[in-house]
PDB file of N, CA and C in Angstrom:
ATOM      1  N   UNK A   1      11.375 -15.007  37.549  1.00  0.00           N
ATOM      2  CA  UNK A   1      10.549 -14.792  36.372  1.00  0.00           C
ATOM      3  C   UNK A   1      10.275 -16.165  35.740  1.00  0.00           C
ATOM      4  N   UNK A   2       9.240 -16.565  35.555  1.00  0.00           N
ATOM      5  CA  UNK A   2       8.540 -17.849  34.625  1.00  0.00           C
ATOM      6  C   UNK A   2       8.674 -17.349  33.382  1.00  0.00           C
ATOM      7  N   UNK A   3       8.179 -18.816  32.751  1.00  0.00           N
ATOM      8  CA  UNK A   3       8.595 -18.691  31.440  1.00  0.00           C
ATOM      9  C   UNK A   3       7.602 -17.718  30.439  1.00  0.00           C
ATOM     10  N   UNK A   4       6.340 -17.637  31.371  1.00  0.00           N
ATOM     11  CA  UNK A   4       5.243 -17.063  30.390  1.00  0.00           C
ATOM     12  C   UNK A   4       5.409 -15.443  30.684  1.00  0.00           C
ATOM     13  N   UNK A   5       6.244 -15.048  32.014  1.00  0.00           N
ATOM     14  CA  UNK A   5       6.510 -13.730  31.864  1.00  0.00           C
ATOM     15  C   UNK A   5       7.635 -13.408  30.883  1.00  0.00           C
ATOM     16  N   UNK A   6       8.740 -14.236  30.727  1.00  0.00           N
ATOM     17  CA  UNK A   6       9.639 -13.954  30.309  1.00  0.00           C
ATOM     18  C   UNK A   6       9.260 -14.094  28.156  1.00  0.00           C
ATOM     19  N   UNK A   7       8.081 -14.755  27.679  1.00  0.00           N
ATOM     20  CA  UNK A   7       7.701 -14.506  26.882  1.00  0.00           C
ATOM     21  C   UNK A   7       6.919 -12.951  26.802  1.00  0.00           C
ATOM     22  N   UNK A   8       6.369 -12.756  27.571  1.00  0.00           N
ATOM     23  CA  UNK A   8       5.339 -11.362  27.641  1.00  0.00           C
ATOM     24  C   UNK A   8       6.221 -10.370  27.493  1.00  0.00           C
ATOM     25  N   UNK A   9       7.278 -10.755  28.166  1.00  0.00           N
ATOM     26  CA  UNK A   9       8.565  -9.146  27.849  1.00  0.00           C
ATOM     27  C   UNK A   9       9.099  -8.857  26.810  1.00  0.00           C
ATOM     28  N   UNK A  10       9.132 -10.659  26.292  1.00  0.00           N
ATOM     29  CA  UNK A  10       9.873 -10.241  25.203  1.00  0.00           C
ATOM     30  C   UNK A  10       8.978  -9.725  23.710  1.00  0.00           C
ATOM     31  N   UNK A  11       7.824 -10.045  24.113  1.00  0.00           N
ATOM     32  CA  UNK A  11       6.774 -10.119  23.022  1.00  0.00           C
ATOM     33  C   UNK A  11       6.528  -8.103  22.749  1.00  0.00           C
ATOM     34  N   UNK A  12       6.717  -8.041  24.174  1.00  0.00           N
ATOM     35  CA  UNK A  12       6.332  -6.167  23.878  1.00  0.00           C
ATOM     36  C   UNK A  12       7.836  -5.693  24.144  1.00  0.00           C
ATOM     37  N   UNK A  13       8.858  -5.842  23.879  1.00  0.00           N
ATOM     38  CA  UNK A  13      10.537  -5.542  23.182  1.00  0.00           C
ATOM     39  C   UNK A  13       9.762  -5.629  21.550  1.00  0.00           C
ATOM     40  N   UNK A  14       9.317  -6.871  21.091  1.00  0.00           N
ATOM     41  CA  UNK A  14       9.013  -7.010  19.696  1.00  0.00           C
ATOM     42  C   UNK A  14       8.110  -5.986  19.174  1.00  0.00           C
ATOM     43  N   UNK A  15       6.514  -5.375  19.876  1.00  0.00           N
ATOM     44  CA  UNK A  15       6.146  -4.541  19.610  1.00  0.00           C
ATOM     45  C   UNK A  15       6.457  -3.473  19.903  1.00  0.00           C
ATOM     46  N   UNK A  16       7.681  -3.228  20.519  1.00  0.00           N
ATOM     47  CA  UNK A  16       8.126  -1.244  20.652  1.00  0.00           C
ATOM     48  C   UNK A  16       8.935  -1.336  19.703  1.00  0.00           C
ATOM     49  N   UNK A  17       9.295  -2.191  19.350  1.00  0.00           N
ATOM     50  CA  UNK A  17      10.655  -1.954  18.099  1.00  0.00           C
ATOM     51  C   UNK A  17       9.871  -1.910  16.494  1.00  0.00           C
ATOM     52  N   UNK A  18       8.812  -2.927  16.543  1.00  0.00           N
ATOM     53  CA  UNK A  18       8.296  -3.615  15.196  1.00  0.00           C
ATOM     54  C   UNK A  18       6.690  -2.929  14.919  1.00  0.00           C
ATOM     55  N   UNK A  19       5.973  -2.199  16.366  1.00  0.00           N
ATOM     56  CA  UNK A  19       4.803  -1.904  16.467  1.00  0.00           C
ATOM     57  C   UNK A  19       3.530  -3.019  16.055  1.00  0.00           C
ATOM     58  N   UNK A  20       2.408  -2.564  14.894  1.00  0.00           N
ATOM     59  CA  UNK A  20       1.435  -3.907  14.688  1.00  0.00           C
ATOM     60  C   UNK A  20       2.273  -4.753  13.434  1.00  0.00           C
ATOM     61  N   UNK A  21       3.408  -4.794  13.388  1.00  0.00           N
ATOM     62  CA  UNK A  21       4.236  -5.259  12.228  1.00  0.00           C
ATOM     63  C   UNK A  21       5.235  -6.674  12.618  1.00  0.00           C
ATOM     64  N   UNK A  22       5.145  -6.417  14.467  1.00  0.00           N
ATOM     65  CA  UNK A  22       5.959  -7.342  15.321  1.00  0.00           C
ATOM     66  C   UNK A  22       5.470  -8.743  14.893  1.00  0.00           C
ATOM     67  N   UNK A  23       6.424  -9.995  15.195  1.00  0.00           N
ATOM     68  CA  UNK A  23       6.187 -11.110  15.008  1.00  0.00           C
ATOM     69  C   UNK A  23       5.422 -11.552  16.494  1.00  0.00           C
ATOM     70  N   UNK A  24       4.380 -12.767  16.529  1.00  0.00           N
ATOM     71  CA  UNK A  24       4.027 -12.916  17.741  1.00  0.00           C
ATOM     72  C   UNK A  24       4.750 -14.394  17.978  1.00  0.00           C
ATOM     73  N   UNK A  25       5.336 -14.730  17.593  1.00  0.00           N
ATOM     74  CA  UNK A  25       6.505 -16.069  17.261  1.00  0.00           C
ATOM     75  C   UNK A  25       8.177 -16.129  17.451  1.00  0.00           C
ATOM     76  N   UNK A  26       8.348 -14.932  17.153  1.00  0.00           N
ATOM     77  CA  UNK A  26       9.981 -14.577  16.670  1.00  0.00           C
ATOM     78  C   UNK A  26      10.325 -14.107  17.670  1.00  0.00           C
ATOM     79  N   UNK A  27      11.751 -13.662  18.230  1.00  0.00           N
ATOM     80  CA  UNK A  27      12.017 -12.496  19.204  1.00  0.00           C
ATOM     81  C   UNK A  27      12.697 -11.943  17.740  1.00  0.00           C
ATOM     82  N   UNK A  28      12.751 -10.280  18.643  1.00  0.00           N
ATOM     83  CA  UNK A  28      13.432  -9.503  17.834  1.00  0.00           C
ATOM     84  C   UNK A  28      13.215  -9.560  16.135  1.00  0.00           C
ATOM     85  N   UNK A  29      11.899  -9.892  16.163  1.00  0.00           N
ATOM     86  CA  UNK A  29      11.702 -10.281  14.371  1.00  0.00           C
ATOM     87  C   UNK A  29      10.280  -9.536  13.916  1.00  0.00           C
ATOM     88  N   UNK A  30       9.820  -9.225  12.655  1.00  0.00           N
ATOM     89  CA  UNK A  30       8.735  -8.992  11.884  1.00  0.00           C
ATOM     90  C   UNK A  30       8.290  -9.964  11.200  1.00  0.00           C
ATOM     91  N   UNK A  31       7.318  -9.619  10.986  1.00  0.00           N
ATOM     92  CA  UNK A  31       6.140 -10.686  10.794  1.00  0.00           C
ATOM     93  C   UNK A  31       5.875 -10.357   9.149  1.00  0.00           C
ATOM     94  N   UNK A  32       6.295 -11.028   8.008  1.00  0.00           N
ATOM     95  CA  UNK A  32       6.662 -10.740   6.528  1.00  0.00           C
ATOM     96  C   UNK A  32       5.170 -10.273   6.573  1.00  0.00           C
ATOM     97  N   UNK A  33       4.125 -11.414   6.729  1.00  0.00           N
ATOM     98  CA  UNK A  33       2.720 -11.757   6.277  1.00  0.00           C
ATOM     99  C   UNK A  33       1.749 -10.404   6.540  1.00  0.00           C
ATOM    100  N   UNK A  34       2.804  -9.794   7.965  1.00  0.00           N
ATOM    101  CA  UNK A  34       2.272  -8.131   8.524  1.00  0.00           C
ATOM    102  C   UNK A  34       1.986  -7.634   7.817  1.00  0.00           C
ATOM    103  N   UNK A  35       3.727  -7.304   7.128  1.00  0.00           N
ATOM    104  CA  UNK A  35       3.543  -6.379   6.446  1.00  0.00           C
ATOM    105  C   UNK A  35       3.282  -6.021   4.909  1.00  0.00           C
ATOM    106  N   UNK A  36       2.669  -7.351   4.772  1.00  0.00           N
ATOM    107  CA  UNK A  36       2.135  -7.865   3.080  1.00  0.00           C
ATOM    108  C   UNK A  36       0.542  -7.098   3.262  1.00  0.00           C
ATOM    109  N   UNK A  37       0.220  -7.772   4.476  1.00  0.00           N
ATOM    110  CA  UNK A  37      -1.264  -7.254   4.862  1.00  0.00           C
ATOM    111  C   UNK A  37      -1.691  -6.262   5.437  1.00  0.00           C
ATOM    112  N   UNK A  38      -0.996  -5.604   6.855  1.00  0.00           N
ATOM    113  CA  UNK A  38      -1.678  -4.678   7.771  1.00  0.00           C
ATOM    114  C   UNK A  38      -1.678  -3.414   6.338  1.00  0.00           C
ATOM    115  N   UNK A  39      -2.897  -2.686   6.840  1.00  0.00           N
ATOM    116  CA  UNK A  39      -2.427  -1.746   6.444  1.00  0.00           C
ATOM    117  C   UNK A  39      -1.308  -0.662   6.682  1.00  0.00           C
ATOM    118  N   UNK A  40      -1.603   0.516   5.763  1.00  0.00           N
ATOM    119  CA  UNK A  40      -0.238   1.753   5.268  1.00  0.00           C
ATOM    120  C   UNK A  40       0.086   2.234   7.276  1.00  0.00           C
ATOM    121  N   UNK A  41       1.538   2.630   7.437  1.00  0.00           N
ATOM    122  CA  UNK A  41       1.382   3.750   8.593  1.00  0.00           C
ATOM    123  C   UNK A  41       0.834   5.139   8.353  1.00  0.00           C
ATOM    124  N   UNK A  42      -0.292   5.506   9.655  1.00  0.00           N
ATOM    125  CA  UNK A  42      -0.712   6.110  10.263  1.00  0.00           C
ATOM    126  C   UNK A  42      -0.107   7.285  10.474  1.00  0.00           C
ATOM    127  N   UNK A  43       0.963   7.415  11.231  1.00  0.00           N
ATOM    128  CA  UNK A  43       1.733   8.438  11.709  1.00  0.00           C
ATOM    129  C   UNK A  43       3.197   8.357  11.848  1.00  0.00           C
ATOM    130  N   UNK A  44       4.039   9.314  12.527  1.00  0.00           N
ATOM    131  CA  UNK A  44       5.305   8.888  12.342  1.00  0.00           C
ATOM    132  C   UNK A  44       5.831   7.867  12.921  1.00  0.00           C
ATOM    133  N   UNK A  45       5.750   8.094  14.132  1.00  0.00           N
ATOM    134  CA  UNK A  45       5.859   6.770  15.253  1.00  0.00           C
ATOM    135  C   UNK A  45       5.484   5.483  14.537  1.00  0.00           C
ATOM    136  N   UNK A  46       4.240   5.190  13.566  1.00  0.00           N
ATOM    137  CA  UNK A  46       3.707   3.850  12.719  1.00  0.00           C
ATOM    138  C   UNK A  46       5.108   3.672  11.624  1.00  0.00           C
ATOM    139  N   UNK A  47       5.070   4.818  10.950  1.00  0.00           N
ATOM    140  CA  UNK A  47       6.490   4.955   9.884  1.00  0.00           C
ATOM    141  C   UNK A  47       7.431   4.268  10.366  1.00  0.00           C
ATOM    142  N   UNK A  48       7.827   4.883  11.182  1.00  0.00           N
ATOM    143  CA  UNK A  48       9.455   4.610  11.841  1.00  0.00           C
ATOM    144  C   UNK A  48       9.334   2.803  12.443  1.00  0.00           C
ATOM    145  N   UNK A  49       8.403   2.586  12.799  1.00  0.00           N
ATOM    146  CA  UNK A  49       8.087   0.767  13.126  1.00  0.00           C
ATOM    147  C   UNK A  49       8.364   0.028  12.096  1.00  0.00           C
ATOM    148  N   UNK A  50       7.694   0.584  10.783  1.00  0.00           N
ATOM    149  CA  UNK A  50       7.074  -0.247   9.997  1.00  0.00           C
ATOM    150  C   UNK A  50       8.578  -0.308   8.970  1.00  0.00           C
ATOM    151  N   UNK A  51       9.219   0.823   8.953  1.00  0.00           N
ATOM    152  CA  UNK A  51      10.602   0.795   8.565  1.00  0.00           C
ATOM    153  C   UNK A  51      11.602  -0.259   9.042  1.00  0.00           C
ATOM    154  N   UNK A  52      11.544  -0.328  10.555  1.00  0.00           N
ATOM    155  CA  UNK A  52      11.847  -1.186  11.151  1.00  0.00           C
ATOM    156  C   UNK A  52      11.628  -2.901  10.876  1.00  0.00           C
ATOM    157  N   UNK A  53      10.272  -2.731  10.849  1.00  0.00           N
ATOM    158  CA  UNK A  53      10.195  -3.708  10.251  1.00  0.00           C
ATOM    159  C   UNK A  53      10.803  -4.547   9.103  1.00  0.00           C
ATOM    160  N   UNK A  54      10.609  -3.583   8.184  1.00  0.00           N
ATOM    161  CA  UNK A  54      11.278  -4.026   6.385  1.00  0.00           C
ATOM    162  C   UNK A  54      12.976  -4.081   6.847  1.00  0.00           C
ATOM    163  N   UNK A  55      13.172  -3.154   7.347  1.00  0.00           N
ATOM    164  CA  UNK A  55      15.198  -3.568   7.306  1.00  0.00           C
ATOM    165  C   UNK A  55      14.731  -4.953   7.991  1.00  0.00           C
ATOM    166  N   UNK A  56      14.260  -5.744   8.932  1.00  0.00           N
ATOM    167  CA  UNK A  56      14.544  -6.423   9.345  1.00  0.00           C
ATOM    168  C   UNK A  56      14.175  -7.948   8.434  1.00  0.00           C
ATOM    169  N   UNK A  57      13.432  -7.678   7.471  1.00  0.00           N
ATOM    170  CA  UNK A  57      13.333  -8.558   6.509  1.00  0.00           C
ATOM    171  C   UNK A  57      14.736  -8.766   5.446  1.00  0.00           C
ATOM    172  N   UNK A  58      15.292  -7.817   5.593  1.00  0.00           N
ATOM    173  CA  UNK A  58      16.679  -8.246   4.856  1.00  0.00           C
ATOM    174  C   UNK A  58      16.518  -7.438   3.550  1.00  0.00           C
ATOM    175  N   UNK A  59      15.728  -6.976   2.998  1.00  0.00           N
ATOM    176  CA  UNK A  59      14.853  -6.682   1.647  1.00  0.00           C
ATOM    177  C   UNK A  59      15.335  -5.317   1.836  1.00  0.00           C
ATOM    178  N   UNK A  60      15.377  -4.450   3.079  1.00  0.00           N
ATOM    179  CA  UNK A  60      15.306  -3.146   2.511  1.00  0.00           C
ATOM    180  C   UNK A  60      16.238  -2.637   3.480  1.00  0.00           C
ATOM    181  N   UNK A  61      16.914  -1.113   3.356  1.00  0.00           N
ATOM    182  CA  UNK A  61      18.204  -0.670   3.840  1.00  0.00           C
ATOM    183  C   UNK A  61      17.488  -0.150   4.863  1.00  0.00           C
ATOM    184  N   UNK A  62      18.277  -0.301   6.379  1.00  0.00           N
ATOM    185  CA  UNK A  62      17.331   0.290   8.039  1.00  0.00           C
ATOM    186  C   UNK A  62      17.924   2.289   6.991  1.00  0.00           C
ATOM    187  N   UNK A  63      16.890   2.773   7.546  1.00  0.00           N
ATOM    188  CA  UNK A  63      16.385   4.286   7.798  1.00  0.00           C
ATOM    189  C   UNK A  63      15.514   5.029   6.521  1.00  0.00           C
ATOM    190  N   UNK A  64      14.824   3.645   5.810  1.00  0.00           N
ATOM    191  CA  UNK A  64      13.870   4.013   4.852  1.00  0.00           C
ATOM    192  C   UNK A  64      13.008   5.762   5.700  1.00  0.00           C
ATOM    193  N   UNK A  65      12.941   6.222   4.267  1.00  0.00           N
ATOM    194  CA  UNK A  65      11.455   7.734   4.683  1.00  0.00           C
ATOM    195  C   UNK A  65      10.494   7.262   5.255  1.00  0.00           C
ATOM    196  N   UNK A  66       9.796   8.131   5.520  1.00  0.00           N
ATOM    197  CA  UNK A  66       8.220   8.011   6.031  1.00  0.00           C
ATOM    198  C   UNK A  66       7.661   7.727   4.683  1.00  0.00           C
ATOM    199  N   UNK A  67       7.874   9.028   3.807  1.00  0.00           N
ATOM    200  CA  UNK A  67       7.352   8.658   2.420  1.00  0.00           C
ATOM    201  C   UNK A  67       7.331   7.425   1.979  1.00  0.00           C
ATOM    202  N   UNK A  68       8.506   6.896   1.828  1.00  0.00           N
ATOM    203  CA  UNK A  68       8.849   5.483   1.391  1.00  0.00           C
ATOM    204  C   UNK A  68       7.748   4.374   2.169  1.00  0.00           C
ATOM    205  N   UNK A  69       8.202   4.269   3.234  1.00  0.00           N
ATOM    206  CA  UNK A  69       7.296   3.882   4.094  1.00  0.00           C
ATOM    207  C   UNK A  69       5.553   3.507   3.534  1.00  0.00           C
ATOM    208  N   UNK A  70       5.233   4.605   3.920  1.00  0.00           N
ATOM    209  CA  UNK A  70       4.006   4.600   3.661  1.00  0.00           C
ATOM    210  C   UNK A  70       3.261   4.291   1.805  1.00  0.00           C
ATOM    211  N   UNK A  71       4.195   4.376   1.162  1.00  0.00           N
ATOM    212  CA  UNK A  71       4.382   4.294  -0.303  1.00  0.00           C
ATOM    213  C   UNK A  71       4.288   2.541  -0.784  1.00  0.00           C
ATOM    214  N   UNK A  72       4.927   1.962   0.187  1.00  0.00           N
ATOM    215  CA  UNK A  72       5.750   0.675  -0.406  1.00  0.00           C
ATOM    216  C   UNK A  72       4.504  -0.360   0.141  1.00  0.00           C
ATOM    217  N   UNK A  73       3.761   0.584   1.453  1.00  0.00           N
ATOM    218  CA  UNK A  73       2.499  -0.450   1.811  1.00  0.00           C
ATOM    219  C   UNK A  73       1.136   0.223   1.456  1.00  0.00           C
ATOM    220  N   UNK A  74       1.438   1.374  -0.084  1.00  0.00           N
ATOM    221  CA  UNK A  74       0.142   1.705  -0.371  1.00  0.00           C
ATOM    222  C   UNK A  74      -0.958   2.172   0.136  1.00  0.00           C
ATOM    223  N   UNK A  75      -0.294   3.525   0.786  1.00  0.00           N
ATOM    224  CA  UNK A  75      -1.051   4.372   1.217  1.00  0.00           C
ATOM    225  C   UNK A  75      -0.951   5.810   1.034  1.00  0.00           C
ATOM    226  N   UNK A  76      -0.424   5.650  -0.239  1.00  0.00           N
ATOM    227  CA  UNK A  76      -0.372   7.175  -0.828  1.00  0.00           C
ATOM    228  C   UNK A  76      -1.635   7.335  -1.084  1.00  0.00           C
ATOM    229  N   UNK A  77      -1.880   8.767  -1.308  1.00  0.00           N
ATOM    230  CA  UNK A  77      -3.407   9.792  -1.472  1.00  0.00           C
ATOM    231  C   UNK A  77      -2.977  10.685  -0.616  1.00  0.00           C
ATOM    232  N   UNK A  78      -4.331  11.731  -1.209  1.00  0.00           N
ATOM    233  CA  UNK A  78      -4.180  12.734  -0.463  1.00  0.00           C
ATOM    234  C   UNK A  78      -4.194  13.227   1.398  1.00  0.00           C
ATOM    235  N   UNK A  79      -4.965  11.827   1.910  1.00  0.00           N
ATOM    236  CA  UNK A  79      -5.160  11.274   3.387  1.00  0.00           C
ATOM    237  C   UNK A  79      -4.201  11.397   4.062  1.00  0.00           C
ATOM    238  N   UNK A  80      -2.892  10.855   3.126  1.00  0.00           N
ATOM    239  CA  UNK A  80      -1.482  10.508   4.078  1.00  0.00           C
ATOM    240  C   UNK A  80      -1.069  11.415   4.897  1.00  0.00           C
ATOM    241  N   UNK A  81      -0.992  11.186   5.877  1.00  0.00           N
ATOM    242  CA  UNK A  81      -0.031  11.966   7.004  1.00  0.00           C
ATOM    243  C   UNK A  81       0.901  12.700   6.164  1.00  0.00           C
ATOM    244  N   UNK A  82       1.961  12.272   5.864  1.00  0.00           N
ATOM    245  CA  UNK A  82       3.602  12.958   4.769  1.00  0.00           C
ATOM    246  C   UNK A  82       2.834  14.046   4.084  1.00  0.00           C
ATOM    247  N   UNK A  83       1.972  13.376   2.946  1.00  0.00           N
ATOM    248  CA  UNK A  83       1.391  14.421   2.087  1.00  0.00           C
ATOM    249  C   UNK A  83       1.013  15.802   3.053  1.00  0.00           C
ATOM    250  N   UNK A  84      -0.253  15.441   3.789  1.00  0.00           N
ATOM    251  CA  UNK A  84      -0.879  16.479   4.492  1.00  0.00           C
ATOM    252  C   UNK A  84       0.173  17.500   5.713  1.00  0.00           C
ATOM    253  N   UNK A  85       1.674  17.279   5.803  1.00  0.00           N
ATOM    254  CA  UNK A  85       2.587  17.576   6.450  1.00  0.00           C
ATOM    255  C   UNK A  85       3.397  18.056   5.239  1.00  0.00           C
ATOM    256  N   UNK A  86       2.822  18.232   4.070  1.00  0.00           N
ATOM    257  CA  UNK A  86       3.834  18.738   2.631  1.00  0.00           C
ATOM    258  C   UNK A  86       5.055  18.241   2.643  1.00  0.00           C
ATOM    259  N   UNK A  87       5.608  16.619   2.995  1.00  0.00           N
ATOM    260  CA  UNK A  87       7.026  16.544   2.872  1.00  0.00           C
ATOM    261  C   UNK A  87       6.998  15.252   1.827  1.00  0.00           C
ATOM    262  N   UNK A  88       5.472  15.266   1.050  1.00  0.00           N
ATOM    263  CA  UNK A  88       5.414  14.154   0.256  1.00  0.00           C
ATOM    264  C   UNK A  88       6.483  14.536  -0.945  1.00  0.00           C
ATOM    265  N   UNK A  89       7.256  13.154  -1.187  1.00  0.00           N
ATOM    266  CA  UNK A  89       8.363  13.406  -2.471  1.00  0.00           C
ATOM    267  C   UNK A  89       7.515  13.008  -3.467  1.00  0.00           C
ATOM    268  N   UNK A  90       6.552  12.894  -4.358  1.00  0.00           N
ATOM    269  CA  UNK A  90       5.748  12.902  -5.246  1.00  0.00           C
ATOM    270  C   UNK A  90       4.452  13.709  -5.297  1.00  0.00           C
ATOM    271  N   UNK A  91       4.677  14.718  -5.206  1.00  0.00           N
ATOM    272  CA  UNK A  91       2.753  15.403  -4.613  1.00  0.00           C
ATOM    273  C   UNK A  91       2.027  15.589  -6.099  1.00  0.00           C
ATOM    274  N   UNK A  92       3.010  15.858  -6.773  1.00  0.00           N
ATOM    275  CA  UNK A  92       2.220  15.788  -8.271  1.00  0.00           C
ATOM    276  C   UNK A  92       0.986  14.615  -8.447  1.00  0.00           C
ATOM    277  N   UNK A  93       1.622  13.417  -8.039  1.00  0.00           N
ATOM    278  CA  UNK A  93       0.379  11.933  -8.213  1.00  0.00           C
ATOM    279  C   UNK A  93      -0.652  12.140  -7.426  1.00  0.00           C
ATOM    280  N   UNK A  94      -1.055  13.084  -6.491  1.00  0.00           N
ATOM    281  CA  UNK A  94      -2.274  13.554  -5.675  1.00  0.00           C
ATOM    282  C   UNK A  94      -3.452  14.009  -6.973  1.00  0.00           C
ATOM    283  N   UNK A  95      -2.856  14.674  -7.966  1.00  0.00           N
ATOM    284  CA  UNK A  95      -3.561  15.907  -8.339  1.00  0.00           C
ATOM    285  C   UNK A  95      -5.104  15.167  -8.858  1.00  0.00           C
ATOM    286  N   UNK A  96      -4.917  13.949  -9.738  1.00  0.00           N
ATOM    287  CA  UNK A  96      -5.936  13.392 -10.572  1.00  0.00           C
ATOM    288  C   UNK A  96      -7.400  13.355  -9.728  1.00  0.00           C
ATOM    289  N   UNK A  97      -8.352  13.290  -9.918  1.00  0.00           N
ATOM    290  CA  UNK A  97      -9.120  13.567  -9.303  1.00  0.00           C
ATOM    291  C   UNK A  97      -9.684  13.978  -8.185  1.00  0.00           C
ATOM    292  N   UNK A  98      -8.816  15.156  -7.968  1.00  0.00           N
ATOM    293  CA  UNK A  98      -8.952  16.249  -6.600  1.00  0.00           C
ATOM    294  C   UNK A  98      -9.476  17.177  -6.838  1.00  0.00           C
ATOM    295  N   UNK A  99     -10.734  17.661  -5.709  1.00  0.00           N
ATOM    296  CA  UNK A  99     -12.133  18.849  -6.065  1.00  0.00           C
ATOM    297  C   UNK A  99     -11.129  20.080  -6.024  1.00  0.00           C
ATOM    298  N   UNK A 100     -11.932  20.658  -6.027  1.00  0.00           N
ATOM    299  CA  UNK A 100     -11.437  22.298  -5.929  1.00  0.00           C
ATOM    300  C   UNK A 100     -10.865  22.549  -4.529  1.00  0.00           C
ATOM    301  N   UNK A 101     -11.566  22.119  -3.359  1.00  0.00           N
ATOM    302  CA  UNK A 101     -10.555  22.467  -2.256  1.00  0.00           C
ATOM    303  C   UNK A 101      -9.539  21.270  -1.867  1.00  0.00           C
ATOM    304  N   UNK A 102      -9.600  20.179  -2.634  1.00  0.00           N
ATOM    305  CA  UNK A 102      -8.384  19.506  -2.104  1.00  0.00           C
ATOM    306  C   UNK A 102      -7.169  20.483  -3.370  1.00  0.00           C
ATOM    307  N   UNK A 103      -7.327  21.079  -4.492  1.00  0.00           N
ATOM    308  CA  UNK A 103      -6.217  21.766  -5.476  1.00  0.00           C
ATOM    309  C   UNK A 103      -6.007  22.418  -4.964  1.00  0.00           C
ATOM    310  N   UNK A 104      -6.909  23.501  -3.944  1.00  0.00           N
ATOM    311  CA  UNK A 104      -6.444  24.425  -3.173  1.00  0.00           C
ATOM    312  C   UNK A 104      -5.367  23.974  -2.134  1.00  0.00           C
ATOM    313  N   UNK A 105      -5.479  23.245  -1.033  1.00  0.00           N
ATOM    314  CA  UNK A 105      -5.026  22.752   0.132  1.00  0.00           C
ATOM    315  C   UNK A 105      -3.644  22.330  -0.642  1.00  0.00           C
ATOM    316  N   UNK A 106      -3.568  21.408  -1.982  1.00  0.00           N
ATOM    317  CA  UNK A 106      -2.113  21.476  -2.246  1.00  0.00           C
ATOM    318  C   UNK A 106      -1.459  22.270  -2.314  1.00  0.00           C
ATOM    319  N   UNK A 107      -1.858  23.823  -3.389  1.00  0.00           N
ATOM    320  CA  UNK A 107      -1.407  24.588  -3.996  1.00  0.00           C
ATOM    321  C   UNK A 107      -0.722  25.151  -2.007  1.00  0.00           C
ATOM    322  N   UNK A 108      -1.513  25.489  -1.368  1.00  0.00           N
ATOM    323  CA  UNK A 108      -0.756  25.097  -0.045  1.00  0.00           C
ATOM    324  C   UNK A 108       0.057  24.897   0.471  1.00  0.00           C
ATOM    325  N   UNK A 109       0.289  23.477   0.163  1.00  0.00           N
ATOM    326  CA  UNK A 109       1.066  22.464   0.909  1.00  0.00           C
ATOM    327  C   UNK A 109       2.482  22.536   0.169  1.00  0.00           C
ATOM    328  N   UNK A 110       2.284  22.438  -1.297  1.00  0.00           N
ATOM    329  CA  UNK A 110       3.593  22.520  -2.008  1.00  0.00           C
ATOM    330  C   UNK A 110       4.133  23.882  -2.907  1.00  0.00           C
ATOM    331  N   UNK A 111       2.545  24.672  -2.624  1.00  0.00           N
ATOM    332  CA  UNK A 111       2.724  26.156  -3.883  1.00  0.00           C
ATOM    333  C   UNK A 111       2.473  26.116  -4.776  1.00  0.00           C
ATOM    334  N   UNK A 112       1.882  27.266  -5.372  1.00  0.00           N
ATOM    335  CA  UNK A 112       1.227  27.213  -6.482  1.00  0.00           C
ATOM    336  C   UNK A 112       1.560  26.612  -8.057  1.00  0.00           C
ATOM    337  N   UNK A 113       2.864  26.600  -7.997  1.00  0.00           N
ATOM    338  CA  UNK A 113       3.799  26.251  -9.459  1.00  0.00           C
ATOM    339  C   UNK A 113       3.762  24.688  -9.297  1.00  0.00           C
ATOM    340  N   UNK A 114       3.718  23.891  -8.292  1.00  0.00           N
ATOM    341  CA  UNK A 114       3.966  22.661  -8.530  1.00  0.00           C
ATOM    342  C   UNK A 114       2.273  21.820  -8.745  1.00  0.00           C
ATOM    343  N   UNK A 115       1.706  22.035  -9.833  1.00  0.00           N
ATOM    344  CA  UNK A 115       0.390  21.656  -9.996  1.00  0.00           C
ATOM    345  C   UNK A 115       0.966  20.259 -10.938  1.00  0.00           C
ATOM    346  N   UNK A 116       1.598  19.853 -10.994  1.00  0.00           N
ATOM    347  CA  UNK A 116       2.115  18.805 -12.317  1.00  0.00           C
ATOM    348  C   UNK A 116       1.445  19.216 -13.655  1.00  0.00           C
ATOM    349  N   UNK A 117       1.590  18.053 -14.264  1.00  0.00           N
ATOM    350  CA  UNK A 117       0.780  17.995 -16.090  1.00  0.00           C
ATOM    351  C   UNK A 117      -0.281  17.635 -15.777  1.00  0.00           C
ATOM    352  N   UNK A 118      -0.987  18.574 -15.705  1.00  0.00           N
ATOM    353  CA  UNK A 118      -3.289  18.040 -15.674  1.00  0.00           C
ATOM    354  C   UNK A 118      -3.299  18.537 -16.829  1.00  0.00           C
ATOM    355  N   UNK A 119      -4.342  17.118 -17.719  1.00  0.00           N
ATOM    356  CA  UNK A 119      -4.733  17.350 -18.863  1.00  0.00           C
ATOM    357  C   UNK A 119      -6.367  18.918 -18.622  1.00  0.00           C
ATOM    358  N   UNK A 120      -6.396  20.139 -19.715  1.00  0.00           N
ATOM    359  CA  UNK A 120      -6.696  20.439 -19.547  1.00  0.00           C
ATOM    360  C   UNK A 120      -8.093  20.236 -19.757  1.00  0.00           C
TER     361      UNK A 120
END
């Protein structure tokens, strides 16, 4: 094995562990600037990377939520994967300017009683 294979292996070890969050510099490392910039995860598989990622910055405890996750790189709304899978831990902050069938689709997702405080 040469040296430029033995970079290529290690570069995709970095993206199965770190996903688009991997360092293209580091072994075994995340890329801070990633995850300042890329956008929110996508799905769970994106979650669980991007988690990965942050424990590995030192900053945050390894087995952060999805919620969390996706929260901390600002991609809460009603769009989110978590939300639209009803396991969002805040669904109340959806409500503010949601039509009639996104109130419906919550009332849904979390039931009818958890509408939060909407001014009437």
């Amino acid at each position: 094995m040469n040296a430029n294979e033995f970079k290529a292996q290690e570069r995709a070890k970095n993206v199965a562990k770190f996903g688009r969050w991997a360092s293209a510099r580091k072994r075994d490392a995340a890329d801070p600037m990633k995850l300042l910039f890329e956008p929110a995860p996508r799905n769970e598989l994106e979650a669980l990377r991007h988690g990965n990622a942050l424990a590995n910055t030192g900053n945050y405890p390894v087995g952060t939520s999805e919620c969390f996750n996706v929260g901390i790189s600002g991609g809460c709304g009603p769009e989110c994967f978590v939300y639209l899978k009803g396991k969002c831990g805040e669904p109340q902050e959806m409500l503010p300017g949601m039509d009639a069938d996104g109130l419906k689709l919550h009332a849904e997702l979390y039931g009818p009683n958890n509408q939060g405080n909407r001014p009437a």
